[in-house]
PDB file of N, CA and C in Angstrom:
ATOM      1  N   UNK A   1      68.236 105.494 129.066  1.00  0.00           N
ATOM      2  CA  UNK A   1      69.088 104.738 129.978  1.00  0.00           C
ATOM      3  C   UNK A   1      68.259 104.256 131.157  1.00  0.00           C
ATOM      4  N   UNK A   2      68.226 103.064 131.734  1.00  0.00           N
ATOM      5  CA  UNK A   2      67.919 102.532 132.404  1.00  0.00           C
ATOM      6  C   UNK A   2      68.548 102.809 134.447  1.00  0.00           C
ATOM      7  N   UNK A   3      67.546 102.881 135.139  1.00  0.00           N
ATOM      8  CA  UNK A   3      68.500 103.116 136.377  1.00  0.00           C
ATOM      9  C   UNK A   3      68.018 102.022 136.643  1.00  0.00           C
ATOM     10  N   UNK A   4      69.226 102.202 137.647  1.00  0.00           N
ATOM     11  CA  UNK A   4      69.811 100.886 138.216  1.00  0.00           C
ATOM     12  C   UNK A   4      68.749 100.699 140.087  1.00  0.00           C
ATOM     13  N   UNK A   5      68.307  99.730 139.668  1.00  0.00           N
ATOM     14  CA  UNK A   5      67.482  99.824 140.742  1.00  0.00           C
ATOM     15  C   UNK A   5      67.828  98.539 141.722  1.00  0.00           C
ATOM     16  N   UNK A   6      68.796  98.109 141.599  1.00  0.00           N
ATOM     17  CA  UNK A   6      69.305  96.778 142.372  1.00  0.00           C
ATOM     18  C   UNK A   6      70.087  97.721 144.222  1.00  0.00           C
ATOM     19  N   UNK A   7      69.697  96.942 144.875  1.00  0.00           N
ATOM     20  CA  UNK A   7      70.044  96.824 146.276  1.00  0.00           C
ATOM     21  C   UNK A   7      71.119  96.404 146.586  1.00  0.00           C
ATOM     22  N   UNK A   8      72.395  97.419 147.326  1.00  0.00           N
ATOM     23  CA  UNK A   8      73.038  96.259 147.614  1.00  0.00           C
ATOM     24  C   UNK A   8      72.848  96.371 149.113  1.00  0.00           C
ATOM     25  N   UNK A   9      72.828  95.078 149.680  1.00  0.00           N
ATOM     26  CA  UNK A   9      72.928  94.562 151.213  1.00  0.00           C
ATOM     27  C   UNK A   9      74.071  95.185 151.875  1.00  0.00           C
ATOM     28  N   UNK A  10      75.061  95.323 151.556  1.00  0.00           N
ATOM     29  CA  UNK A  10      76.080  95.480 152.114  1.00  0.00           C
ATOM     30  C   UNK A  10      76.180  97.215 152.469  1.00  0.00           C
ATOM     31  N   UNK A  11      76.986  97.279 153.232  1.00  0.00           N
ATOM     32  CA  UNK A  11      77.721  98.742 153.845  1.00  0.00           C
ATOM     33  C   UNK A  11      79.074  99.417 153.355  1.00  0.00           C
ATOM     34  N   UNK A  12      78.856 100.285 152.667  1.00  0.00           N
ATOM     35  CA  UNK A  12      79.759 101.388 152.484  1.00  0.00           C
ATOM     36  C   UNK A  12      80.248 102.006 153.426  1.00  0.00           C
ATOM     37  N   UNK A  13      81.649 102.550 153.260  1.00  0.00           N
ATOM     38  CA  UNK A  13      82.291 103.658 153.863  1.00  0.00           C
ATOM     39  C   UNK A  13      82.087 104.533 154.610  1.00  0.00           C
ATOM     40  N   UNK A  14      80.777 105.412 153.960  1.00  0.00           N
ATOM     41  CA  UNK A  14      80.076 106.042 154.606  1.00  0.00           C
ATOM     42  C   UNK A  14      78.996 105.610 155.965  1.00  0.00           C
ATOM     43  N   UNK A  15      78.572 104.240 155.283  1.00  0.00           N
ATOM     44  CA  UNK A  15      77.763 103.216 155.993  1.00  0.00           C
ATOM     45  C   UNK A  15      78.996 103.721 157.211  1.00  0.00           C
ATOM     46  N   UNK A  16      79.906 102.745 157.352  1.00  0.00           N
ATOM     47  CA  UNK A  16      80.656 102.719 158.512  1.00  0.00           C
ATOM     48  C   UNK A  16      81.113 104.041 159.116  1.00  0.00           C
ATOM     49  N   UNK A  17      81.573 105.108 158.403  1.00  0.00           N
ATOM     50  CA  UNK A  17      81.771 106.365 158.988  1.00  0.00           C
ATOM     51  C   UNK A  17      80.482 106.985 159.977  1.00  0.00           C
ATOM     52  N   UNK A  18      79.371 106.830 159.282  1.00  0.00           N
ATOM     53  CA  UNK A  18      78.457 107.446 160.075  1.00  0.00           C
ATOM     54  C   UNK A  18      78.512 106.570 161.260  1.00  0.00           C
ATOM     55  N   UNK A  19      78.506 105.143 161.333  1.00  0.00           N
ATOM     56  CA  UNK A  19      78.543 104.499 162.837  1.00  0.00           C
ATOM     57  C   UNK A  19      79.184 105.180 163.855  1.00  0.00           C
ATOM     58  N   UNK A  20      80.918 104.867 163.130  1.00  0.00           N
ATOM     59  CA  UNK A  20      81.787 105.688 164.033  1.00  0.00           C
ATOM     60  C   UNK A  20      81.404 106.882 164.772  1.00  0.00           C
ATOM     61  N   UNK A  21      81.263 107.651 163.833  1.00  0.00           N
ATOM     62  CA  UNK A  21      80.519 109.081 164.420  1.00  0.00           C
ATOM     63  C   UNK A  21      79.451 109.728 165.263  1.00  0.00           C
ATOM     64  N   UNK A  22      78.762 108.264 164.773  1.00  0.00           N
ATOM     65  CA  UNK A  22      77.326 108.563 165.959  1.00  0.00           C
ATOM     66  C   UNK A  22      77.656 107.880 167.215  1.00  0.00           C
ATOM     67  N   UNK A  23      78.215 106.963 167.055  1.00  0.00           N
ATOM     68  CA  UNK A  23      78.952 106.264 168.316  1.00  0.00           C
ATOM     69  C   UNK A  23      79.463 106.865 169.064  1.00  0.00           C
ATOM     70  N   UNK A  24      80.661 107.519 168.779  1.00  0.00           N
ATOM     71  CA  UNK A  24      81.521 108.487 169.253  1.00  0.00           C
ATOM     72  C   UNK A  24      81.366 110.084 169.475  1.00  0.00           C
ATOM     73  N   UNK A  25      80.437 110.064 168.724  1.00  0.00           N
ATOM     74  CA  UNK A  25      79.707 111.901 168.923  1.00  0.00           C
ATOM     75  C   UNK A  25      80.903 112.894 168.349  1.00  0.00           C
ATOM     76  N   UNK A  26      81.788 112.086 167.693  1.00  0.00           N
ATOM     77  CA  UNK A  26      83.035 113.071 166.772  1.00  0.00           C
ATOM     78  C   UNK A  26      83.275 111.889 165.936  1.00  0.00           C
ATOM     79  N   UNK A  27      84.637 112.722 165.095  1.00  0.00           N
ATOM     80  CA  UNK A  27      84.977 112.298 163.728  1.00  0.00           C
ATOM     81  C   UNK A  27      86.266 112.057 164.638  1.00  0.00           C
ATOM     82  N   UNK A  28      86.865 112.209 165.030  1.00  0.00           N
ATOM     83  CA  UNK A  28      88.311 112.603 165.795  1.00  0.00           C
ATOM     84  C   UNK A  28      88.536 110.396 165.854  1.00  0.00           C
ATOM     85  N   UNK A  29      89.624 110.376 165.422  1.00  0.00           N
ATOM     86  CA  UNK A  29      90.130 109.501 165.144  1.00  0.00           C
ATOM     87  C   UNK A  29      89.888 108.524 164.034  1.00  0.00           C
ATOM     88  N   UNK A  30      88.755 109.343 163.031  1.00  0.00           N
ATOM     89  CA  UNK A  30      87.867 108.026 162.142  1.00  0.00           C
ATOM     90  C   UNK A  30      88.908 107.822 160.931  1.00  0.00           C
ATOM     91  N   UNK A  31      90.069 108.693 160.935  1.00  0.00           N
ATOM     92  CA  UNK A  31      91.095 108.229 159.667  1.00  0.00           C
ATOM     93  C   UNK A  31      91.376 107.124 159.991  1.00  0.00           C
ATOM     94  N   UNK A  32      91.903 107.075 161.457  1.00  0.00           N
ATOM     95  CA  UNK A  32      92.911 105.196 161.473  1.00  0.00           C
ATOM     96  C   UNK A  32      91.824 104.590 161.484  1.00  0.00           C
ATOM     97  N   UNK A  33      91.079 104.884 162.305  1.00  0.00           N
ATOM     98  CA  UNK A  33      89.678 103.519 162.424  1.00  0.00           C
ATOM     99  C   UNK A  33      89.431 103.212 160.559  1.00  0.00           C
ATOM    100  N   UNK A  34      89.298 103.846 159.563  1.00  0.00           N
ATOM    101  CA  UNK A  34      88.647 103.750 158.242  1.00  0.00           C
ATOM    102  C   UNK A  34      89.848 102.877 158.087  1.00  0.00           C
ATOM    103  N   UNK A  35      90.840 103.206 158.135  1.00  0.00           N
ATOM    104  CA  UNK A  35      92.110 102.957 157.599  1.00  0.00           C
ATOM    105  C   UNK A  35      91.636 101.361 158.216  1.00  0.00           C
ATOM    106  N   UNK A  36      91.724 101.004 159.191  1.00  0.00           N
ATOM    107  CA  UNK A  36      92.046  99.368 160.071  1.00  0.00           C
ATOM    108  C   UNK A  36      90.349  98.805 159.370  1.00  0.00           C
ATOM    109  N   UNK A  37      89.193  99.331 159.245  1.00  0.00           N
ATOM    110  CA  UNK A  37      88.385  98.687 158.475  1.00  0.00           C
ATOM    111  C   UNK A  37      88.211  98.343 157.663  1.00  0.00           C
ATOM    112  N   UNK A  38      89.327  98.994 156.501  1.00  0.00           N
ATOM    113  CA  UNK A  38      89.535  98.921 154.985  1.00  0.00           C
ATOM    114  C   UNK A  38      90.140  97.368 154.650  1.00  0.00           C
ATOM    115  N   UNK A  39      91.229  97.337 156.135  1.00  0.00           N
ATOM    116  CA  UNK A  39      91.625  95.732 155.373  1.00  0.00           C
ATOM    117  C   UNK A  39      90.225  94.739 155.582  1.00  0.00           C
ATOM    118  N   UNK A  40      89.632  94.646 155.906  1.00  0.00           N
ATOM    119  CA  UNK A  40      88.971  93.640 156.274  1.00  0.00           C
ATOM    120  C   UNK A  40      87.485  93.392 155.365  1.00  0.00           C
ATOM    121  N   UNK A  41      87.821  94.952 154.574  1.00  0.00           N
ATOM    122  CA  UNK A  41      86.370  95.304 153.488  1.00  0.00           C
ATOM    123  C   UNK A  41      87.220  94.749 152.489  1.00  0.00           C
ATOM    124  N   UNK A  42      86.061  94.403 150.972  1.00  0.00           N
ATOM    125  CA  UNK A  42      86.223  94.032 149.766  1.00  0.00           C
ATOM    126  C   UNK A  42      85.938  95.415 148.951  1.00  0.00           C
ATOM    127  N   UNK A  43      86.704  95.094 147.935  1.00  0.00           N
ATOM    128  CA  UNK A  43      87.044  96.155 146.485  1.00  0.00           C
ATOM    129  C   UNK A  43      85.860  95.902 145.799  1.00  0.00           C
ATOM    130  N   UNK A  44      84.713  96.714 145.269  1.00  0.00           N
ATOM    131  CA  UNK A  44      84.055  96.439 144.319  1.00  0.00           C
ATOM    132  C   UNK A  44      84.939  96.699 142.805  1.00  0.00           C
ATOM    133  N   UNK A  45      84.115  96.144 141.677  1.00  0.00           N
ATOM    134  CA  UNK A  45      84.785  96.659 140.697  1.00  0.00           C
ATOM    135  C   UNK A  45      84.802  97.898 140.443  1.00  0.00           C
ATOM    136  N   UNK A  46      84.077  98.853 141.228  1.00  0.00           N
ATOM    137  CA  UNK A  46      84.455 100.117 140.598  1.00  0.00           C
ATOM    138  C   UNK A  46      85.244 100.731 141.427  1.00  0.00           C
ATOM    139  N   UNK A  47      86.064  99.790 142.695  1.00  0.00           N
ATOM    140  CA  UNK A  47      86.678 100.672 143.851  1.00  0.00           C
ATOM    141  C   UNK A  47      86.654 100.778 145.161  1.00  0.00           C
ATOM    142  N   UNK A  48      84.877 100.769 144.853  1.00  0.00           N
ATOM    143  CA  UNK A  48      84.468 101.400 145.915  1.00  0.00           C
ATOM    144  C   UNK A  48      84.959 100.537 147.212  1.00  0.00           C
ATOM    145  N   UNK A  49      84.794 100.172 148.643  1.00  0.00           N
ATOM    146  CA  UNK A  49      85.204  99.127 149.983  1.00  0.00           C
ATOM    147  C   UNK A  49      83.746  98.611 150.404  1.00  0.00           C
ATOM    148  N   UNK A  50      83.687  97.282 150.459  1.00  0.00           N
ATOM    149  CA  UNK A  50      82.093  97.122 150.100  1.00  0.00           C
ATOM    150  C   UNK A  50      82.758  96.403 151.492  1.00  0.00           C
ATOM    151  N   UNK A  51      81.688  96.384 153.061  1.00  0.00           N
ATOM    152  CA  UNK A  51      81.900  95.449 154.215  1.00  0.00           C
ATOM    153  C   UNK A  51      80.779  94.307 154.229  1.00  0.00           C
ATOM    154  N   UNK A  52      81.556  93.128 153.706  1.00  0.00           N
ATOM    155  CA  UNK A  52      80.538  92.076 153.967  1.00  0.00           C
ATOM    156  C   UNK A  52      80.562  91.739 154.884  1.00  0.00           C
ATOM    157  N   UNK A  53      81.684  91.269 155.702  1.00  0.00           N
ATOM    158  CA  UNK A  53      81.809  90.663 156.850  1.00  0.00           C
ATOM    159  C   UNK A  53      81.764  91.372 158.238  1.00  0.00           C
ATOM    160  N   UNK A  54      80.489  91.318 158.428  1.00  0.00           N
ATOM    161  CA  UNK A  54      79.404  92.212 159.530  1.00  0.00           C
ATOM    162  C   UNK A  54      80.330  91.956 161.212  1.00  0.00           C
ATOM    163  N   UNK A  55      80.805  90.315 161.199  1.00  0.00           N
ATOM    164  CA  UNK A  55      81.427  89.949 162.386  1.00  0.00           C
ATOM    165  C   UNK A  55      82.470  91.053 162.270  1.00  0.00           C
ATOM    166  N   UNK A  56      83.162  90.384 161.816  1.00  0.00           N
ATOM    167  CA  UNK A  56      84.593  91.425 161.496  1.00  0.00           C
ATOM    168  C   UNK A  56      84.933  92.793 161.833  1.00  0.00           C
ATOM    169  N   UNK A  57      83.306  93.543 161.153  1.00  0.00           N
ATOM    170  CA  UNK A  57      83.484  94.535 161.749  1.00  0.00           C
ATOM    171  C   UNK A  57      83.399  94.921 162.862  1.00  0.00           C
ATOM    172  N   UNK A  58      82.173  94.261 163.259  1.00  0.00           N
ATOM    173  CA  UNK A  58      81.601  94.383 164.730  1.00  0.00           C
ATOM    174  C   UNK A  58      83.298  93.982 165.603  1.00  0.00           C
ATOM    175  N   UNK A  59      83.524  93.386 165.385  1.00  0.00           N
ATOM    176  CA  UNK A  59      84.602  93.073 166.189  1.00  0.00           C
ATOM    177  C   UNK A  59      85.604  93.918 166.141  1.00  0.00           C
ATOM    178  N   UNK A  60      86.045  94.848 165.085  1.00  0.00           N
ATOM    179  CA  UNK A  60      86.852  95.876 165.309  1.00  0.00           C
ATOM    180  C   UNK A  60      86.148  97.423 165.751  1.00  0.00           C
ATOM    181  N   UNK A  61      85.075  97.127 165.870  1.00  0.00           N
ATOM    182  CA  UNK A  61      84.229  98.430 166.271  1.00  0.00           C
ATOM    183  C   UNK A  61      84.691  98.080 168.215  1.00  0.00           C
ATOM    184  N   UNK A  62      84.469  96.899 168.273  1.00  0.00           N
ATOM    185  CA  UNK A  62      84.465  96.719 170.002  1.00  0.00           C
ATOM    186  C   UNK A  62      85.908  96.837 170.629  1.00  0.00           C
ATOM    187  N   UNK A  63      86.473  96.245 169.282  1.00  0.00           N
ATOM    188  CA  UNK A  63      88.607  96.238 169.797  1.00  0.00           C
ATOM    189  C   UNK A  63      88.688  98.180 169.617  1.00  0.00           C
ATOM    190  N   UNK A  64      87.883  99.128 168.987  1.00  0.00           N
ATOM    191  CA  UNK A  64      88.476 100.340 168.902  1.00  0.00           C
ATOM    192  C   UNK A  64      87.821 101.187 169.763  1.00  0.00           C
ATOM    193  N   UNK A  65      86.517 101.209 170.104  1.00  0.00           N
ATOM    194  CA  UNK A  65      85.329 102.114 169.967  1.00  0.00           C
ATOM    195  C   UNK A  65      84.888 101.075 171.992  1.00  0.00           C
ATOM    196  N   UNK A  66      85.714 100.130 173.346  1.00  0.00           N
ATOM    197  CA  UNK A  66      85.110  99.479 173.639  1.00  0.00           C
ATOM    198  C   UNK A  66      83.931 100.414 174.747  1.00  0.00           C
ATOM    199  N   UNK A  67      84.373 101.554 175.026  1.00  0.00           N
ATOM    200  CA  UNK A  67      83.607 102.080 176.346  1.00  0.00           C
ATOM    201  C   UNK A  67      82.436 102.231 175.591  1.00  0.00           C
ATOM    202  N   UNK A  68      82.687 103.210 174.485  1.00  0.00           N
ATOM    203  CA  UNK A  68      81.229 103.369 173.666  1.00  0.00           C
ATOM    204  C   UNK A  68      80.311 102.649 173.559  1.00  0.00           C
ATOM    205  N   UNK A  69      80.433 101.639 172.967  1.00  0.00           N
ATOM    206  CA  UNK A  69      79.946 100.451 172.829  1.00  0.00           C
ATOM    207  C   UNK A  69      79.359  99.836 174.381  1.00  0.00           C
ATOM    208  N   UNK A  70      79.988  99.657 175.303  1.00  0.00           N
ATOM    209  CA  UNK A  70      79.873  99.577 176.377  1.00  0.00           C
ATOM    210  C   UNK A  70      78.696 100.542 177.029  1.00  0.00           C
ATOM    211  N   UNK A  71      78.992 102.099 176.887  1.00  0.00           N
ATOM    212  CA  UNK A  71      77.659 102.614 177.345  1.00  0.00           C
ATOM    213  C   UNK A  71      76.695 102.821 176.590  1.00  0.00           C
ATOM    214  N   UNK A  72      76.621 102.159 175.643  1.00  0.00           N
ATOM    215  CA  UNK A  72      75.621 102.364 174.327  1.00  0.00           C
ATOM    216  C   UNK A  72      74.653 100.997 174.394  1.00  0.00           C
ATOM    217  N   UNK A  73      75.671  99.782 175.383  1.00  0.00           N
ATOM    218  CA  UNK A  73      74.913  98.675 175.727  1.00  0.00           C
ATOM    219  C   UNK A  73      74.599  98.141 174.159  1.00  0.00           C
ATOM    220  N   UNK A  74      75.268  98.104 173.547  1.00  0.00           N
ATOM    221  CA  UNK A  74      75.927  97.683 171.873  1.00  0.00           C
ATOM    222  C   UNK A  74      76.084  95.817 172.595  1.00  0.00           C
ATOM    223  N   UNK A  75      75.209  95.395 172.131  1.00  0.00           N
ATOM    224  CA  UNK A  75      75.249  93.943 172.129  1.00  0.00           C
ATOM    225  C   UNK A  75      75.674  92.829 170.943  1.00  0.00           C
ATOM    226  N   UNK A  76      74.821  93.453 169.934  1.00  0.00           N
ATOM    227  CA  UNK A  76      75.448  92.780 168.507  1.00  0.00           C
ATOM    228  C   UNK A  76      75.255  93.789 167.314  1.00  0.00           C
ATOM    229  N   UNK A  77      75.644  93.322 166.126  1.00  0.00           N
ATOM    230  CA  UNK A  77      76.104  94.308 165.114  1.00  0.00           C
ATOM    231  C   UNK A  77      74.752  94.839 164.496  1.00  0.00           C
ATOM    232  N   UNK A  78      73.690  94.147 164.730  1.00  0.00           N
ATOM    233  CA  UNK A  78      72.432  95.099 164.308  1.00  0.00           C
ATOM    234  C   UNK A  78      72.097  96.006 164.962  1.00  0.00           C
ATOM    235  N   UNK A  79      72.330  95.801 166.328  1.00  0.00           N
ATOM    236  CA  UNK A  79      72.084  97.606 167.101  1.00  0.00           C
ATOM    237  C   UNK A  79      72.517  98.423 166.417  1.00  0.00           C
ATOM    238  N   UNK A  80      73.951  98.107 166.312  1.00  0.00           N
ATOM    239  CA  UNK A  80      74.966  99.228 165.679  1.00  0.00           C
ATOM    240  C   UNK A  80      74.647  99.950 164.314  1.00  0.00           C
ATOM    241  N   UNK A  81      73.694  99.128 163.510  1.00  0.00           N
ATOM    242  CA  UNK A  81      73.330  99.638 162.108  1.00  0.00           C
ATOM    243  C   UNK A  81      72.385 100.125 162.561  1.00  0.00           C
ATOM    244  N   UNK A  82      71.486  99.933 163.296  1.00  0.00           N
ATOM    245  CA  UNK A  82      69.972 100.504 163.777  1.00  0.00           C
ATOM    246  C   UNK A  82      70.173 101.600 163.730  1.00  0.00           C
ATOM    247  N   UNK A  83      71.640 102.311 164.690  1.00  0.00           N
ATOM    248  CA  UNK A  83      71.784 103.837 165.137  1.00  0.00           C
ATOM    249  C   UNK A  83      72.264 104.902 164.073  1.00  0.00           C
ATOM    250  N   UNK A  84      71.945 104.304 162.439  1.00  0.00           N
ATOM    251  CA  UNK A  84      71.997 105.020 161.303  1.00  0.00           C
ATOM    252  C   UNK A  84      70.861 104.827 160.459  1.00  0.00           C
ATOM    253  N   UNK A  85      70.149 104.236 160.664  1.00  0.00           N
ATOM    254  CA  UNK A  85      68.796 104.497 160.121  1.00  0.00           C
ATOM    255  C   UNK A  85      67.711 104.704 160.314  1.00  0.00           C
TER     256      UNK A  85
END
């Protein structure tokens, strides 16, 4: 069997959970936050919530998360991925 060695660009669940979390320095509220990111993510075929739309999120990270963001000096949505890898 062959592995699968393809990339995907995009951010998972987890992708976004860990933001939340490092952002926030807790988990404490990340059900609704997952919950309000989910509409705005796509279904892969196997399920999974794949976030293409990087604005989108960024923009509900700043409508939920704004002081954080604020003292984190969070300017655009690549900082925000920076602080998970």
């Amino acid at each position: 069997m062959k592995k699968d060695t393809h990339i995907n660009p995009y951010l998972g669940t987890s992708d976004v959970e860990n933001m939340y979390e490092t952002l926030k320095g807790t988990r404490k509220g990340i059900t609704s936050f997952i919950q309000k990111a989910k509409e705005i993510a796509t279904r892969s075929k196997g399920g999974a919530y794949i976030f293409k739309d990087e604005e989108a999120l960024f923009e509900l990270f700043k409508a939920e998360l704004p002081e954080e963001i604020k003292r984190k000096r969070i300017r655009y949505f690549g900082e925000l991925v920076q602080m998970i890898s």
